[in-house]
Protein backbone atom coordinates (compact mmCIF):
# COMPACT_ATOMS: atom_id res chain seq x y z
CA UNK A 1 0.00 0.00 0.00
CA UNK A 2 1.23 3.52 -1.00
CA UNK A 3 1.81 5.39 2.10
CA UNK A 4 0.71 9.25 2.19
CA UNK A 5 4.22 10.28 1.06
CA UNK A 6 4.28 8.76 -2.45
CA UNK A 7 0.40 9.68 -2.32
CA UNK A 8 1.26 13.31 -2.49
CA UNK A 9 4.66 13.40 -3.99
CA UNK A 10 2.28 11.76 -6.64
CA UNK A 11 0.07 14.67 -6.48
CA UNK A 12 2.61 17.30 -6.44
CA UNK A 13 4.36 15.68 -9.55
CA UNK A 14 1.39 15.35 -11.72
CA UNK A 15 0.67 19.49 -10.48
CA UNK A 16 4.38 20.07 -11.84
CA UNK A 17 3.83 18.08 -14.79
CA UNK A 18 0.17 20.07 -15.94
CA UNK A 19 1.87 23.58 -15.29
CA UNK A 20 4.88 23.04 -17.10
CA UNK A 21 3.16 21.75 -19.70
CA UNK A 22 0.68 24.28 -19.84
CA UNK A 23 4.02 27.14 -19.52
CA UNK A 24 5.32 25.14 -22.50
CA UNK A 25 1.90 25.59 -24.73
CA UNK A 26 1.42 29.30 -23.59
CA UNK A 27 5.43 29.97 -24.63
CA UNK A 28 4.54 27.92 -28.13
CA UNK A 29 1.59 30.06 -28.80
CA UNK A 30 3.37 33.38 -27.88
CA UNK A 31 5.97 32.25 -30.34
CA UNK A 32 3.36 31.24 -32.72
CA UNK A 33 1.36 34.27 -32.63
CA UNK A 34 5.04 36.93 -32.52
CA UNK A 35 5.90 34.98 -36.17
CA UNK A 36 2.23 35.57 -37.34
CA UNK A 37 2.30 39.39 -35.85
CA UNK A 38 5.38 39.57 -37.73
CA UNK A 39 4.45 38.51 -40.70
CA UNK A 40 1.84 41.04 -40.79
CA UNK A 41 3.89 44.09 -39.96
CA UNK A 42 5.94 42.85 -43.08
CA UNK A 43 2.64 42.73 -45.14
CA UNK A 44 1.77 46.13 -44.09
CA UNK A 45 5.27 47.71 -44.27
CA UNK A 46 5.63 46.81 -47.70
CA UNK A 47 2.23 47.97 -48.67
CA UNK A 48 2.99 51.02 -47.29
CA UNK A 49 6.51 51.05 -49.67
CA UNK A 50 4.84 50.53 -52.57
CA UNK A 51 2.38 53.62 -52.01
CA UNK A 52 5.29 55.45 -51.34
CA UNK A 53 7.21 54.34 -54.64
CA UNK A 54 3.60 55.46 -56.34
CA UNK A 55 3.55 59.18 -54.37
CA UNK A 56 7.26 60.09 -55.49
CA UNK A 57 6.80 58.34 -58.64
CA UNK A 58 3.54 60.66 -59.31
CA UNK A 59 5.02 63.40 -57.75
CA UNK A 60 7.98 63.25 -60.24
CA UNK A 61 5.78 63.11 -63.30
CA UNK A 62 3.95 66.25 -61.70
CA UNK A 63 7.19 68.00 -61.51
CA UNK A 64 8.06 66.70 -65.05
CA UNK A 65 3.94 68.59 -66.57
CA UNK A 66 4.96 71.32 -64.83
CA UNK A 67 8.64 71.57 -66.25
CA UNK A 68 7.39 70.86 -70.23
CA UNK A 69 4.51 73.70 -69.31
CA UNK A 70 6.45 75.80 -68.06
CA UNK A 71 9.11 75.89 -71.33
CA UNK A 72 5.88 75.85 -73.29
């Protein structure tokens, strides 16, 4: 018969056990979710890089009109 020692050093192992295995899914998730966060600040960066290439490209072309109007 298991006296109340292994009984609760039983107990206290399978507690250890669930938390560090719950620590290790939380940690695997926060890792998952940081990549996919990432991934979407890379989306949106170069969005926002390609609008910019569009502004100074337009803006150029303005400045270009207003050049060939100007020697008109």
């Amino acid at each position: 018969m298991a006296g109340v020692g292994e009984v609760l050093t039983s107990i206290v192992l399978r507690e250890v056990a669930r938390k560090l295995g719950s620590a290790a899914r939380d940690q695997v998730t926060a890792q998952w979710n940081f990549t996919r966060d990432l991934d979407g600040m890379r989306t949106t960066l170069e969005s926002v890089n390609a609008l910019l290439r569009l502004l100074r490209d337009a803006e150029q072309r303005s400045a270009l009109e207003d050049v060939k109007v100007y020697s008109s």
